[in-house]
Protein backbone atom coordinates (compact mmCIF):
# COMPACT_ATOMS: atom_id res chain seq x y z
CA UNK A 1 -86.03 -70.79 14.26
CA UNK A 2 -83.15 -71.68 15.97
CA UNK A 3 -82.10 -70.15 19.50
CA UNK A 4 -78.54 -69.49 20.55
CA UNK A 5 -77.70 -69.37 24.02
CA UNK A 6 -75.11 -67.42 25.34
CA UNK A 7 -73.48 -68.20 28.49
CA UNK A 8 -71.24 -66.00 30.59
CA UNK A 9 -69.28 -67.92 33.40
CA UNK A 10 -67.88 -66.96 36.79
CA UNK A 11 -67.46 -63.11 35.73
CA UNK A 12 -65.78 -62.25 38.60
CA UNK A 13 -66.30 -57.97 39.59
CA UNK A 14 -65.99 -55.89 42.51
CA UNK A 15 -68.45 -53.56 43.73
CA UNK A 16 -69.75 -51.68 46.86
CA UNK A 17 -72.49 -53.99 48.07
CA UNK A 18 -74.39 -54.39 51.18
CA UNK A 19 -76.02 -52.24 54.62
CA UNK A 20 -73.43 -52.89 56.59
CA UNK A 21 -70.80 -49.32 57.17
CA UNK A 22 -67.92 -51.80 55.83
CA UNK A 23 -70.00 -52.85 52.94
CA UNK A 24 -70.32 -49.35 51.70
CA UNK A 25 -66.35 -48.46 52.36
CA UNK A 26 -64.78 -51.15 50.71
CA UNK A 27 -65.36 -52.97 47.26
CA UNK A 28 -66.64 -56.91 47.68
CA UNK A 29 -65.81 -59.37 45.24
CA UNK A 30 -68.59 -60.76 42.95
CA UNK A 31 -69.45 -63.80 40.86
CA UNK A 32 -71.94 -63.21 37.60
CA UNK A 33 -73.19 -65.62 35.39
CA UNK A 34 -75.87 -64.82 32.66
CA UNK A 35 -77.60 -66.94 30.19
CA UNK A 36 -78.87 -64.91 26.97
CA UNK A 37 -81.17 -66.22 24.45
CA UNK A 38 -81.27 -65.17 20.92
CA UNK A 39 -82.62 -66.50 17.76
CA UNK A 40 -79.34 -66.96 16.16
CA UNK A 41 -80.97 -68.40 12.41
CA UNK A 42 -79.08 -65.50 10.20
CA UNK A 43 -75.91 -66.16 11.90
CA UNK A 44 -75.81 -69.59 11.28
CA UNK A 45 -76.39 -69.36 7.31
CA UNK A 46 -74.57 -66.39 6.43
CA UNK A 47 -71.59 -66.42 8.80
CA UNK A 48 -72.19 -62.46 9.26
CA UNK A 49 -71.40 -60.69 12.33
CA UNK A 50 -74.16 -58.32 11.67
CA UNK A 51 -76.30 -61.14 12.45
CA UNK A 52 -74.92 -62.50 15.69
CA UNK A 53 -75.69 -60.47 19.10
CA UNK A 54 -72.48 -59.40 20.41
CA UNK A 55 -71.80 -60.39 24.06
CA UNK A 56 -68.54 -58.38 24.55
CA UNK A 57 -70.32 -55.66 24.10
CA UNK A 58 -72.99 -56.51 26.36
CA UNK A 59 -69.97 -57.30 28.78
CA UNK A 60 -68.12 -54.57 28.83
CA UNK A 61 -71.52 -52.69 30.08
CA UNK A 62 -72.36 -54.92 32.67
CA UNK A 63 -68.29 -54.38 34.02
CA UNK A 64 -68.89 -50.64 33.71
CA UNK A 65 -71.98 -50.69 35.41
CA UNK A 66 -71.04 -53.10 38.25
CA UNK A 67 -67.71 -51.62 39.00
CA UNK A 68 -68.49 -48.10 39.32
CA UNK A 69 -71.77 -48.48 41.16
CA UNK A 70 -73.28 -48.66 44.51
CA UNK A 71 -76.06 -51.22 45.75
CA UNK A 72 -77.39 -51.75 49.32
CA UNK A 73 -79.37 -54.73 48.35
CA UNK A 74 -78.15 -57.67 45.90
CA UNK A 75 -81.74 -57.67 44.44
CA UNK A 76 -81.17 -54.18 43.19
CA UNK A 77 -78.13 -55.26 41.64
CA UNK A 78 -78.97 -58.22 39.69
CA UNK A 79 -81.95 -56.41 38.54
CA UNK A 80 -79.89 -53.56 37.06
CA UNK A 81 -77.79 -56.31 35.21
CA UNK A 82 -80.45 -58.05 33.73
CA UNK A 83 -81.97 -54.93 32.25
CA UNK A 84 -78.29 -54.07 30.66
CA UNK A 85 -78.69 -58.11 29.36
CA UNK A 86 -81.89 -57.55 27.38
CA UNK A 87 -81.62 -54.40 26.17
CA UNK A 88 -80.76 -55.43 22.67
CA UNK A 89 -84.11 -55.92 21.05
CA UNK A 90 -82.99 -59.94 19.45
CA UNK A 91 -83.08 -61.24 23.14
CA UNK A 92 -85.85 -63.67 23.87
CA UNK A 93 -84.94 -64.82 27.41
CA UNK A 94 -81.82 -64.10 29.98
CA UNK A 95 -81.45 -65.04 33.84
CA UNK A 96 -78.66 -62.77 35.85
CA UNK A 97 -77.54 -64.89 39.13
CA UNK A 98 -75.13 -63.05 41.09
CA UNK A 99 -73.08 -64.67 44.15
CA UNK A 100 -71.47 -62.77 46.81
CA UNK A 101 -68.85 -65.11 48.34
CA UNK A 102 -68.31 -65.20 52.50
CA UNK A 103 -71.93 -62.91 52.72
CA UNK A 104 -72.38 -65.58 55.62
CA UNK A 105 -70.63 -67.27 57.94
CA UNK A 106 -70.98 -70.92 57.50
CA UNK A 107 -71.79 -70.58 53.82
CA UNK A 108 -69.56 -70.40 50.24
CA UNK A 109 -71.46 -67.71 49.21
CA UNK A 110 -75.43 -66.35 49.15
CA UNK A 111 -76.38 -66.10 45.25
CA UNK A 112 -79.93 -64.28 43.63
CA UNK A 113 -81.09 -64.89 40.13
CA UNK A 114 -83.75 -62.80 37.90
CA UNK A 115 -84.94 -64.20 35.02
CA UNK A 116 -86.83 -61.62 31.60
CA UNK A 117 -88.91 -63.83 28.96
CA UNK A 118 -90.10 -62.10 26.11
């Protein structure tokens, strides 16, 4: 069996993130990338889109569910995006990291990943 793996890059979302009374009045930018696994066999020999697992689907989700929630902590967050990741029953593995640029001072951004293994 072969495995496909998906990878979406530097989705970039706002959202209401964080404790702070700021945080919670005024969308933050955000930075997703997930990795799905699938066993992607079918697709290969048939060329059917039946067979493939649709990640703009899977997308379009995750943007619905980012953008129009609320999260006080980040691990809440990328734990509510990987559960949107694997809920289509071909998925074998996916890891959600999220970033949240200029969370600290001296630093780019501070980032948490979650990773689901069948």
């Amino acid at each position: 069996m072969q495995n496909a793996i998906i990878m979406i890059t530097n989705l970039r979302l706002r959202t209401y993130i964080g404790l702070n009374l700021e945080e919670k009045n005024k969308k933050q930018d955000i930075v997703l990338n997930i990795e799905v696994h699938y066993p992607v066999e079918e697709a290969c020999l048939n060329d059917n889109i039946e067979d493939a697992l649709n990640y703009k689907v899977i997308t379009k989700a995750i943007i619905n569910h980012v953008e129009n929630g609320r999260f006080l902590l980040l691990e809440r967050l990328v734990s509510s995006v990987l559960r949107i990741t694997v809920d289509h029953r071909w998925v074998t593995y996916a890891k959600v990291t999220i970033d949240k640029p200029h969370a600290l001072r001296f630093a780019d951004s501070v980032s948490l990943s979650l990773s689901w293994q069948k």
